[in-house]
PDB file of N, CA and C in Angstrom:
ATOM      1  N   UNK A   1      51.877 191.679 141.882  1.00  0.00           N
ATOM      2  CA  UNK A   1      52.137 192.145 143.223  1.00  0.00           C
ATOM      3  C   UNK A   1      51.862 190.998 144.198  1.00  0.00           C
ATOM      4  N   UNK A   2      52.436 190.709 145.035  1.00  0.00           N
ATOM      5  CA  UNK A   2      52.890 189.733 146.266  1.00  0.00           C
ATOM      6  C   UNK A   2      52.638 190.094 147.320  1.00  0.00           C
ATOM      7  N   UNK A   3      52.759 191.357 147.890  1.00  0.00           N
ATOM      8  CA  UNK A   3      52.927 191.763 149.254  1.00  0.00           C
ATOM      9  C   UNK A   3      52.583 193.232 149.140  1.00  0.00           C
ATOM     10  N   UNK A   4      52.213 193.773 150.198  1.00  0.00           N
ATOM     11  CA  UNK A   4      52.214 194.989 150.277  1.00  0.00           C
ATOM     12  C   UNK A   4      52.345 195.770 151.654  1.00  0.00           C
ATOM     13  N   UNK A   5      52.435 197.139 152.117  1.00  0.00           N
ATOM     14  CA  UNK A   5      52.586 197.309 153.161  1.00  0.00           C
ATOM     15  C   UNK A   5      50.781 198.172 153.673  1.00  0.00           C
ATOM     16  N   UNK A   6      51.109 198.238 155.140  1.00  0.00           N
ATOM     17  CA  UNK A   6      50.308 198.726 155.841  1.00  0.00           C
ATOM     18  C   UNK A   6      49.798 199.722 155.901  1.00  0.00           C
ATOM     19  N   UNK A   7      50.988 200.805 155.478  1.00  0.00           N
ATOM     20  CA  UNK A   7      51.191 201.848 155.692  1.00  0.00           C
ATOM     21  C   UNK A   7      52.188 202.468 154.666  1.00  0.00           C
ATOM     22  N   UNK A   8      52.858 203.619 154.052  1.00  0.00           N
ATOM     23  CA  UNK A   8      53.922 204.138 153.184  1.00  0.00           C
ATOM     24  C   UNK A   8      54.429 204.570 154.488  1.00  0.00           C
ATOM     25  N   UNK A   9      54.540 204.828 155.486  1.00  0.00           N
ATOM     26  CA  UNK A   9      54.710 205.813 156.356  1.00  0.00           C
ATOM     27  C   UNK A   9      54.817 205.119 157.783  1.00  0.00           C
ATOM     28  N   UNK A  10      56.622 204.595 158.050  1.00  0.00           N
ATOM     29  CA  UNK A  10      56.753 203.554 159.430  1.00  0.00           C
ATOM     30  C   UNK A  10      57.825 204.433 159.894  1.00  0.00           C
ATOM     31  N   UNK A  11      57.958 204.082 161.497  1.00  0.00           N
ATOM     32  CA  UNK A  11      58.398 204.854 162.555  1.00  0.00           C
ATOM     33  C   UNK A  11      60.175 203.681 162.970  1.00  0.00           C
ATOM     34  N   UNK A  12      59.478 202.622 163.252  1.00  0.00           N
ATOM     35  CA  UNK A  12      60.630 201.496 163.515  1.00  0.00           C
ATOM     36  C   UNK A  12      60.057 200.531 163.026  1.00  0.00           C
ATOM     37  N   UNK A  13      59.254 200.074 163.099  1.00  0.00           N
ATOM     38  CA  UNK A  13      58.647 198.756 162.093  1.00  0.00           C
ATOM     39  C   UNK A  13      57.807 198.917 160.609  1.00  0.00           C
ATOM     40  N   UNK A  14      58.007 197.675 159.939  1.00  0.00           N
ATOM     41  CA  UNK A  14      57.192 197.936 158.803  1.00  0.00           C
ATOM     42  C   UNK A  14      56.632 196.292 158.739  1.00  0.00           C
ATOM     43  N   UNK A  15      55.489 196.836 158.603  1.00  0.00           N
ATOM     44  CA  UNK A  15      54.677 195.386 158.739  1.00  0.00           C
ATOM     45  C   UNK A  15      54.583 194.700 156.788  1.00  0.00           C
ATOM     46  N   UNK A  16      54.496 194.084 156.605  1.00  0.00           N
ATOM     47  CA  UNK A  16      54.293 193.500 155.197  1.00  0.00           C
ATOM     48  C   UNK A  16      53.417 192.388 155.078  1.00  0.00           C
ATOM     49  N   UNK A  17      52.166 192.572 154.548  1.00  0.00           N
ATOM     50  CA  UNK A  17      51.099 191.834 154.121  1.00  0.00           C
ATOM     51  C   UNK A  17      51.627 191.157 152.780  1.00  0.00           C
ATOM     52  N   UNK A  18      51.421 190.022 152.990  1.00  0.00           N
ATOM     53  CA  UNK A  18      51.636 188.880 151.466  1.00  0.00           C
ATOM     54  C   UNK A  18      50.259 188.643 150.747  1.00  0.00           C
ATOM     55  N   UNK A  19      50.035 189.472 149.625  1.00  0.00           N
ATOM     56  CA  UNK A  19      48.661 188.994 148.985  1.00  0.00           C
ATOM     57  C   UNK A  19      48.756 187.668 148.262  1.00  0.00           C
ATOM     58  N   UNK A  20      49.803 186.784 148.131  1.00  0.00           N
ATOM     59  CA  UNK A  20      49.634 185.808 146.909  1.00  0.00           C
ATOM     60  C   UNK A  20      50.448 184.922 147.936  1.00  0.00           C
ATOM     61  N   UNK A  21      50.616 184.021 148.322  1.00  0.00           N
ATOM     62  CA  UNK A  21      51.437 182.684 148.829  1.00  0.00           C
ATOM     63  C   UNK A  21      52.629 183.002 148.653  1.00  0.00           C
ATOM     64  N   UNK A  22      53.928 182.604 149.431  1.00  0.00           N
ATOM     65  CA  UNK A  22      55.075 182.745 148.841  1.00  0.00           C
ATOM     66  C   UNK A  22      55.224 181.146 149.101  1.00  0.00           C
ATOM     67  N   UNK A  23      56.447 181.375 147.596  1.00  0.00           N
ATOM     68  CA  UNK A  23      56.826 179.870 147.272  1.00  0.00           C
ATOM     69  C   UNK A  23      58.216 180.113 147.620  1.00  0.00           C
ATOM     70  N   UNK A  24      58.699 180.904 147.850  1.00  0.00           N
ATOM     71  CA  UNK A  24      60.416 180.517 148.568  1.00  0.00           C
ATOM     72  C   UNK A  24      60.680 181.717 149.325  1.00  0.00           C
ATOM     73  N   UNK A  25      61.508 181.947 149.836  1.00  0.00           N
ATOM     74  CA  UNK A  25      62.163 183.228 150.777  1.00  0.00           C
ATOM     75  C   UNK A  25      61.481 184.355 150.348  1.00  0.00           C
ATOM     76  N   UNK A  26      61.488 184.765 151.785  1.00  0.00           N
ATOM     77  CA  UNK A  26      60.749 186.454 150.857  1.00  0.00           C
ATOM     78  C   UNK A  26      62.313 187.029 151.369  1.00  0.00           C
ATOM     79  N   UNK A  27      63.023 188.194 150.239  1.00  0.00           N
ATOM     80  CA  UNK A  27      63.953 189.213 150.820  1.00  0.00           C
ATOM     81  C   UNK A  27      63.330 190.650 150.283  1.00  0.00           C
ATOM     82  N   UNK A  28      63.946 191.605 151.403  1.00  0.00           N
ATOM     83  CA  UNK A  28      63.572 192.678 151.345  1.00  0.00           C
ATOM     84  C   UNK A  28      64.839 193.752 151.279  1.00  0.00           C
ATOM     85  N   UNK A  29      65.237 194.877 150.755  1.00  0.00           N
ATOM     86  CA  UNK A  29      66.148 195.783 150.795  1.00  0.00           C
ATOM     87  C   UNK A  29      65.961 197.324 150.875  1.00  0.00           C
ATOM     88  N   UNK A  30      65.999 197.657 151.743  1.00  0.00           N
ATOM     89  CA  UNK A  30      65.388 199.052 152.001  1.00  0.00           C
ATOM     90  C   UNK A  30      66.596 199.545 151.377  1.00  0.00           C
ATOM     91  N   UNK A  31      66.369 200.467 150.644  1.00  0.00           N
ATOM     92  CA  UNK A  31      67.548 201.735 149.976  1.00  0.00           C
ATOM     93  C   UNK A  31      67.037 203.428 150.252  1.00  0.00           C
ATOM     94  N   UNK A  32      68.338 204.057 150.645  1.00  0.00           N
ATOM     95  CA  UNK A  32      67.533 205.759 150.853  1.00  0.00           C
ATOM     96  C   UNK A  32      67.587 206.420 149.300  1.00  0.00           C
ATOM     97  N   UNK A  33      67.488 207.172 149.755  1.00  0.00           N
ATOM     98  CA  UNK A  33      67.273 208.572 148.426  1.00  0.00           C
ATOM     99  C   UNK A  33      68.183 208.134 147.460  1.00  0.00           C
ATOM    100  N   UNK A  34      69.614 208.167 147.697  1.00  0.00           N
ATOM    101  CA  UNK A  34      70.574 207.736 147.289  1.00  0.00           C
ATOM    102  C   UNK A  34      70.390 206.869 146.507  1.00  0.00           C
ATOM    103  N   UNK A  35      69.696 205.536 146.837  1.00  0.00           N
ATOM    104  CA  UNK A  35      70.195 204.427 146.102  1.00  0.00           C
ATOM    105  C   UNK A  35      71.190 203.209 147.024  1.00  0.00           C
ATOM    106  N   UNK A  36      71.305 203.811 148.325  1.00  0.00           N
ATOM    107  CA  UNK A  36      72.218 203.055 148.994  1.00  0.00           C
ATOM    108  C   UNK A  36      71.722 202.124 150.036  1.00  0.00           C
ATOM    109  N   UNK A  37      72.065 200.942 149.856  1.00  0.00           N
ATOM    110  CA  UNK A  37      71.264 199.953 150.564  1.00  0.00           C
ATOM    111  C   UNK A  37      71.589 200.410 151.995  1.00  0.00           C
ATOM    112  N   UNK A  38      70.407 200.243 153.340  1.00  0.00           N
ATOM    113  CA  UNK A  38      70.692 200.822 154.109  1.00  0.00           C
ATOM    114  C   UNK A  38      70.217 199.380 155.398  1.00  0.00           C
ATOM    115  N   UNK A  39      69.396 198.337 155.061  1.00  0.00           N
ATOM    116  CA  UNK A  39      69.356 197.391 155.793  1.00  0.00           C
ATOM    117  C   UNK A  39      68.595 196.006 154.734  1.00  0.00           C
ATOM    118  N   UNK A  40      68.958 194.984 155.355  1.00  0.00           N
ATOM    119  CA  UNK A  40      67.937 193.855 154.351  1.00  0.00           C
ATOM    120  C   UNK A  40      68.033 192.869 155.389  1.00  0.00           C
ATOM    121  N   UNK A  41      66.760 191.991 154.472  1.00  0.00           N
ATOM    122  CA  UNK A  41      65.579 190.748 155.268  1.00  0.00           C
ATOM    123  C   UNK A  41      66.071 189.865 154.428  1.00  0.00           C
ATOM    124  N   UNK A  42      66.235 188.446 154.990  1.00  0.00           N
ATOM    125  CA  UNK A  42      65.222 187.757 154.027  1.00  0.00           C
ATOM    126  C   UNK A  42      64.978 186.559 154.878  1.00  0.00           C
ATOM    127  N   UNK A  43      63.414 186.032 154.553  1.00  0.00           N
ATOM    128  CA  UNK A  43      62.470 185.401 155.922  1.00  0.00           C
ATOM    129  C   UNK A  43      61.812 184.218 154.926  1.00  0.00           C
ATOM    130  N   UNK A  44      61.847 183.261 155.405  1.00  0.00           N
ATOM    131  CA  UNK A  44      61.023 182.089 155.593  1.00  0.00           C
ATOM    132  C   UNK A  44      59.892 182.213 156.041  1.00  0.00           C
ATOM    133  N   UNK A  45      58.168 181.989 155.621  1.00  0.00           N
ATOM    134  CA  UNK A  45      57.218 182.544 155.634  1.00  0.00           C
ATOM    135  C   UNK A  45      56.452 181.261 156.155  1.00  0.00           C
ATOM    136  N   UNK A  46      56.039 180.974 157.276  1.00  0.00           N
ATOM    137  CA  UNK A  46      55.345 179.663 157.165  1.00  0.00           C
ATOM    138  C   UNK A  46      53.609 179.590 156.335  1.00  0.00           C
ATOM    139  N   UNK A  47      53.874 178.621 155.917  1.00  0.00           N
ATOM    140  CA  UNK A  47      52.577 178.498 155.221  1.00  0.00           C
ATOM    141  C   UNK A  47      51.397 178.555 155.969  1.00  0.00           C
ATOM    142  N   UNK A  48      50.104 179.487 155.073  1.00  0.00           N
ATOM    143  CA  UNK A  48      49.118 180.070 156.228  1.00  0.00           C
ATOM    144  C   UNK A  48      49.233 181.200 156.889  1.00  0.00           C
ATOM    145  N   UNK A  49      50.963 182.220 157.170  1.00  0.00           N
ATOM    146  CA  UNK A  49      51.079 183.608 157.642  1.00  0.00           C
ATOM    147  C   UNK A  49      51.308 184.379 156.669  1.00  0.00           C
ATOM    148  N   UNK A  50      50.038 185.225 156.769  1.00  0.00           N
ATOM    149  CA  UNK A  50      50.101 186.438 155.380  1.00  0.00           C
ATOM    150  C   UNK A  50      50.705 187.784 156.207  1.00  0.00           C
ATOM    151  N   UNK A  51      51.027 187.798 157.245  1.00  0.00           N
ATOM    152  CA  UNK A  51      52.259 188.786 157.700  1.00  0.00           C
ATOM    153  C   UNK A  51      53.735 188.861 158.093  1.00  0.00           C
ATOM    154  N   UNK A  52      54.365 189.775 157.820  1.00  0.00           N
ATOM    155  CA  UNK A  52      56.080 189.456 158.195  1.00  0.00           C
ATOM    156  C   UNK A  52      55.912 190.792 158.729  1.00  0.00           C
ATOM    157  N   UNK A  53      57.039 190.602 159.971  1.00  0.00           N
ATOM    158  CA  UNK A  53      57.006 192.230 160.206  1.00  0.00           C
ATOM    159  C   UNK A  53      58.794 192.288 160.704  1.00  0.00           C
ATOM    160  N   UNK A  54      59.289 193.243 160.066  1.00  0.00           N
ATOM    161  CA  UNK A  54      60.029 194.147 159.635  1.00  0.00           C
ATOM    162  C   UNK A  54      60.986 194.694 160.824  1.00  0.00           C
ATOM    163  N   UNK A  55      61.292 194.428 161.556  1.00  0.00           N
ATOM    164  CA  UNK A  55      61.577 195.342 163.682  1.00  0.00           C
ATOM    165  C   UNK A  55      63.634 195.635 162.947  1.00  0.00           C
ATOM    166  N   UNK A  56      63.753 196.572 163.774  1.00  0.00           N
ATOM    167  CA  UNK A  56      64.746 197.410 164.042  1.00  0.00           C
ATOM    168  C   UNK A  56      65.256 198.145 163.143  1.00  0.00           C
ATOM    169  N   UNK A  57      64.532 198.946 162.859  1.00  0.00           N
ATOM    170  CA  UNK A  57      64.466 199.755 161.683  1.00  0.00           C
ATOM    171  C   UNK A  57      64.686 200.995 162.845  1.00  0.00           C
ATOM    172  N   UNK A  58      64.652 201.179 163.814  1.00  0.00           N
ATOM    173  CA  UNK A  58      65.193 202.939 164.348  1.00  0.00           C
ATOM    174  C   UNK A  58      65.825 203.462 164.821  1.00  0.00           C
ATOM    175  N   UNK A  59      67.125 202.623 163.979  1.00  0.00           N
ATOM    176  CA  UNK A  59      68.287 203.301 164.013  1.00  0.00           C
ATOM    177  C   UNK A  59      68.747 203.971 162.238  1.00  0.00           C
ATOM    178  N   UNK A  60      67.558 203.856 161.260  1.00  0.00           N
ATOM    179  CA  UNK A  60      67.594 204.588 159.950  1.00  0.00           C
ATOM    180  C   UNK A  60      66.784 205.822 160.298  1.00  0.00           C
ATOM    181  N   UNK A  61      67.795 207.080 159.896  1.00  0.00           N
ATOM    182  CA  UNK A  61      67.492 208.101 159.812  1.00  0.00           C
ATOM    183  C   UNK A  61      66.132 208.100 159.174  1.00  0.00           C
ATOM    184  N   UNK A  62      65.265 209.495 159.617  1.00  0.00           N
ATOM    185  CA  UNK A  62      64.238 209.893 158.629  1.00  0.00           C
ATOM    186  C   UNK A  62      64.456 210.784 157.610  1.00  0.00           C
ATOM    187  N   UNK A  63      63.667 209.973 156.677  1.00  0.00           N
ATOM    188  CA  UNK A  63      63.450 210.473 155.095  1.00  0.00           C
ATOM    189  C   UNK A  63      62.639 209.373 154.322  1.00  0.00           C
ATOM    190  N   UNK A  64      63.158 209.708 153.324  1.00  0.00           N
ATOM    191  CA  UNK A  64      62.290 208.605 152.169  1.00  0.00           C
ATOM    192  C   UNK A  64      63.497 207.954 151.480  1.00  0.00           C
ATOM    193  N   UNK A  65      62.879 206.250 151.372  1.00  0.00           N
ATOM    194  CA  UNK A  65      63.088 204.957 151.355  1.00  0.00           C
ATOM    195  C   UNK A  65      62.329 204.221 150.137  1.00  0.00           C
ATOM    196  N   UNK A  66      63.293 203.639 149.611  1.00  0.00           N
ATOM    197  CA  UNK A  66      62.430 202.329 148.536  1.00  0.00           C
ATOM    198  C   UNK A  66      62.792 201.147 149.090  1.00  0.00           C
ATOM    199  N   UNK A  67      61.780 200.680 149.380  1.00  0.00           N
ATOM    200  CA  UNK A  67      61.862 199.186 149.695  1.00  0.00           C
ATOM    201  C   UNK A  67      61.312 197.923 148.113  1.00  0.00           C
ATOM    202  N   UNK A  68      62.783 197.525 148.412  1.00  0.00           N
ATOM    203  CA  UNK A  68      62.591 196.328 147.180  1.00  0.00           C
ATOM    204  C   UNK A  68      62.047 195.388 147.640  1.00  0.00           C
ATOM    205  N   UNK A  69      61.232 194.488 147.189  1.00  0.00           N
ATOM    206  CA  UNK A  69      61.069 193.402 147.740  1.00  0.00           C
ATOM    207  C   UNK A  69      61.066 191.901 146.737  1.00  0.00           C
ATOM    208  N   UNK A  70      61.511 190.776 146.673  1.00  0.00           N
ATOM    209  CA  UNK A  70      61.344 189.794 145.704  1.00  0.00           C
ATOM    210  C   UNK A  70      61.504 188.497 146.366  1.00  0.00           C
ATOM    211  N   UNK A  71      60.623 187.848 145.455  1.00  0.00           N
ATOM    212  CA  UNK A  71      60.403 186.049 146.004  1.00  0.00           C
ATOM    213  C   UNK A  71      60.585 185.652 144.590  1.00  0.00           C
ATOM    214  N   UNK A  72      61.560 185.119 144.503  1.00  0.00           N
ATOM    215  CA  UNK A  72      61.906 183.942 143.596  1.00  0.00           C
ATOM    216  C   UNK A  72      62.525 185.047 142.328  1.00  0.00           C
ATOM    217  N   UNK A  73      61.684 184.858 141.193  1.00  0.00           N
ATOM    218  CA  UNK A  73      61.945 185.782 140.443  1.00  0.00           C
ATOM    219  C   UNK A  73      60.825 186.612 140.573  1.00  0.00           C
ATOM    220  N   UNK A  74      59.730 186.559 141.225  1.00  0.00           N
ATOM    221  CA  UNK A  74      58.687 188.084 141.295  1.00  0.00           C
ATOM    222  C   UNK A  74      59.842 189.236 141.953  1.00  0.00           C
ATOM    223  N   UNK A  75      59.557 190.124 141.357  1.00  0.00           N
ATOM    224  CA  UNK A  75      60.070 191.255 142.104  1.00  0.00           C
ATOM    225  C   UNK A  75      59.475 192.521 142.000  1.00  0.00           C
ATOM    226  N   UNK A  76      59.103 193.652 143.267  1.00  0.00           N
ATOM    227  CA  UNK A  76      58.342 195.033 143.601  1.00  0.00           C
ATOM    228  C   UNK A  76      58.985 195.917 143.976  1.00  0.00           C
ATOM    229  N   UNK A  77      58.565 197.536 144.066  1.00  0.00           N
ATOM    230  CA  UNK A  77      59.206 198.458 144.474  1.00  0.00           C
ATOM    231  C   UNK A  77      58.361 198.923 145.295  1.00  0.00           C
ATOM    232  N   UNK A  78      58.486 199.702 146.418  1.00  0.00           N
ATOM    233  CA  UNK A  78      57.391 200.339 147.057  1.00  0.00           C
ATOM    234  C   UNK A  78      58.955 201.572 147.480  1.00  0.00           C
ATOM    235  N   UNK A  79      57.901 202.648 147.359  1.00  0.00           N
ATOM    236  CA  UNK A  79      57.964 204.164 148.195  1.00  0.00           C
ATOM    237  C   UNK A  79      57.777 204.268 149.438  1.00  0.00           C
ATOM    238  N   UNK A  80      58.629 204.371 150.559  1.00  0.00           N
ATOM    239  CA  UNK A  80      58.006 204.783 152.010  1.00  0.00           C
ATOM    240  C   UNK A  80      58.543 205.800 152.228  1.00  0.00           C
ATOM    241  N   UNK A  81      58.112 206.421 153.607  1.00  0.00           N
ATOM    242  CA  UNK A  81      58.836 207.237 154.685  1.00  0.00           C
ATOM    243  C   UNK A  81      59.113 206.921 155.908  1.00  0.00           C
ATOM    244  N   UNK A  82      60.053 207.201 156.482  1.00  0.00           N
ATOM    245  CA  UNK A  82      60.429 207.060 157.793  1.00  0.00           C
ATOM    246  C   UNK A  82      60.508 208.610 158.417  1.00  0.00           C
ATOM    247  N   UNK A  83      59.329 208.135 159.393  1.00  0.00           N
ATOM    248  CA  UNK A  83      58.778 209.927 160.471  1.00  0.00           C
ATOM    249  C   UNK A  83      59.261 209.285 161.682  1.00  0.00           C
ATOM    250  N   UNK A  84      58.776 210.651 162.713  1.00  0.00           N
ATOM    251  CA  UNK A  84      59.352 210.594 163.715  1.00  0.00           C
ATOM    252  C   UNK A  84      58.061 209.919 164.822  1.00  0.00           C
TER     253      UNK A  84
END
């Protein structure tokens, strides 16, 4: 594990804590219930910032979301929700 979030549970932002250094791009892909990609990241991390944060996320409906996330070949899944 690489990163993690703040919270399972974001409104318009999702903040993302990096537990381990990243060595190249971080990308991210939020998918809904479905399976259907619904927005994606991918960020240049300067060395020394263990946060990325996530903005314009509220224009995705609420429900529940998997956010993929991978640097290089690491790759994670996380479970969220989007409330009101």
């Amino acid at each position: 594990m690489f990163a993690k979030v703040k919270s399972s549970i974001f409104i318009d932002v999702l903040t993302l804590e990096l537990v381990a250094p990243i060595r190249s791009s971080l990308r991210a892909i939020l998918r809904d219930e479905q399976g259907e990609e619904c927005q994606r990241m991918e960020a240049s991390v300067p060395k020394g910032d263990n946060t990325v944060t996530w903005k314009g996320l509220n224009d995705l409906p609420y429900g529940i979301y998997t956010l993929e996330l991978s640097q290089g070949e690491d790759e994670q899944k996380m479970r969220l929700v989007k409330r009101v």
